[in-house]
Protein backbone atom coordinates (compact mmCIF):
# COMPACT_ATOMS: atom_id res chain seq x y z
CA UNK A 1 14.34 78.93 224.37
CA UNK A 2 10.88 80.44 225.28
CA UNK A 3 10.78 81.18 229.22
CA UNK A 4 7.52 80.14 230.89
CA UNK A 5 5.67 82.89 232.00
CA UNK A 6 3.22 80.94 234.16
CA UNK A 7 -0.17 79.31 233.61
CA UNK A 8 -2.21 82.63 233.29
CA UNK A 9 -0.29 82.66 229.95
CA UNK A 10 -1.61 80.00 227.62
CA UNK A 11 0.95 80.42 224.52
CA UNK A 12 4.47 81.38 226.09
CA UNK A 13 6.10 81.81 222.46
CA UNK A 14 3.32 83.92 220.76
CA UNK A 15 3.33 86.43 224.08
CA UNK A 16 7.18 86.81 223.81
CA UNK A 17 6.89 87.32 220.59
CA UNK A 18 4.08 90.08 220.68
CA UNK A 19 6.21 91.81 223.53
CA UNK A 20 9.14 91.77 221.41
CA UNK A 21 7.08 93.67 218.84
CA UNK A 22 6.06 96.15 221.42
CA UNK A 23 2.47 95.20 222.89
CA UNK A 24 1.90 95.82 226.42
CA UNK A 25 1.54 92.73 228.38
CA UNK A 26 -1.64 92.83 229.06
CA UNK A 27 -2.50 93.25 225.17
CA UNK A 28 0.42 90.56 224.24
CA UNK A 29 -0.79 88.12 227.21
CA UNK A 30 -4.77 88.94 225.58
CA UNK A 31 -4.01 87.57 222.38
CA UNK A 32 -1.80 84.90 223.72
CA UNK A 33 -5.15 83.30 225.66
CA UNK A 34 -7.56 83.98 223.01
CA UNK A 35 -8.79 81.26 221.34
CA UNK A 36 -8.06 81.18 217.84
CA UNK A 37 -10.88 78.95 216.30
CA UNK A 38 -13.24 81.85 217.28
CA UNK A 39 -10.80 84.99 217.46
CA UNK A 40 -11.61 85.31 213.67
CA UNK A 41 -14.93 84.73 213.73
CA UNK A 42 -15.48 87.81 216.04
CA UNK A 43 -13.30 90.33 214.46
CA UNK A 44 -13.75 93.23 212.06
CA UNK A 45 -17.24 94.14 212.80
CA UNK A 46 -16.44 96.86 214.84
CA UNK A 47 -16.35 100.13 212.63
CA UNK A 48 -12.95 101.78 212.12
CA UNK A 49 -11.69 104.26 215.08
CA UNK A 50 -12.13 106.94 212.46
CA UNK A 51 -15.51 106.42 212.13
CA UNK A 52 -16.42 106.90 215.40
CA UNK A 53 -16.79 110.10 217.29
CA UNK A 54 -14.47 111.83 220.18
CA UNK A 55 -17.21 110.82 222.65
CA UNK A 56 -17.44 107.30 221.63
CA UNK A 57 -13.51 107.19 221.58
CA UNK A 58 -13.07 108.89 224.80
CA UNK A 59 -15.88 106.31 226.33
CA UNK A 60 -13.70 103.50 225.29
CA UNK A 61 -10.43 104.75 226.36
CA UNK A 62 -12.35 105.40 229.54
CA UNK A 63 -13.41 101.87 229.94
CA UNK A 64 -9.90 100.58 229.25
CA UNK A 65 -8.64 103.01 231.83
CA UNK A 66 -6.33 105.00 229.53
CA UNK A 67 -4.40 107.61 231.49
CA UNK A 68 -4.77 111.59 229.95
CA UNK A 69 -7.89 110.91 227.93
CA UNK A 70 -9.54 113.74 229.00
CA UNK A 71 -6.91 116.59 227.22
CA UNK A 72 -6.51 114.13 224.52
CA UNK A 73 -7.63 114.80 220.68
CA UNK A 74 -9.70 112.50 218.93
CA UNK A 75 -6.65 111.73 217.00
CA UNK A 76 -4.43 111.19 220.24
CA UNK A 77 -7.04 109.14 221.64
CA UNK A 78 -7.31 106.88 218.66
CA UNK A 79 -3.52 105.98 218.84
CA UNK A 80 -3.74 105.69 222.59
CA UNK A 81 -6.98 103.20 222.13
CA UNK A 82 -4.59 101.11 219.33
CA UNK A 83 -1.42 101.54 221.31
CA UNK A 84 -3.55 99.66 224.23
């Protein structure tokens, strides 16, 4: 049986199910409010992490608060940015 986890989270079954995949919460509890009729109209118009320079990546990582960033390698901060 799904357990509720309150009304900040919209979809209780999709969140546990993201969590049991390994997603943070805030990243599993992101997807589970998003709503889906224009989720997939937004996406995949942001170039590939790979694309983007160690700058840009550590900028980002910045913005979502990612602990270490600044001894990180581009590659290291790419995995932290999609671990996120």
């Amino acid at each position: 049986m799904t357990k509720d986890h309150g009304p900040n989270i919209k979809d209780d079954e999709q969140y546990e199910a993201l969590r049991e995949k390994g997603m943070s919460k805030e990243k599993a509890a992101r997807i589970a409010n998003s709503d889906r009729s224009k989720t997939g109209k937004r996406g995949g118009k942001s170039p590939k992490y790979e694309d983007w320079t160690k700058d840009e990546l550590y900028d980002k990582a910045a913005e979502v608060d990612i602990e270490g960033r600044s001894s990180m390698t581009k590659d290291e901060l790419i995995d932290a940015l999609r671990k996120h």
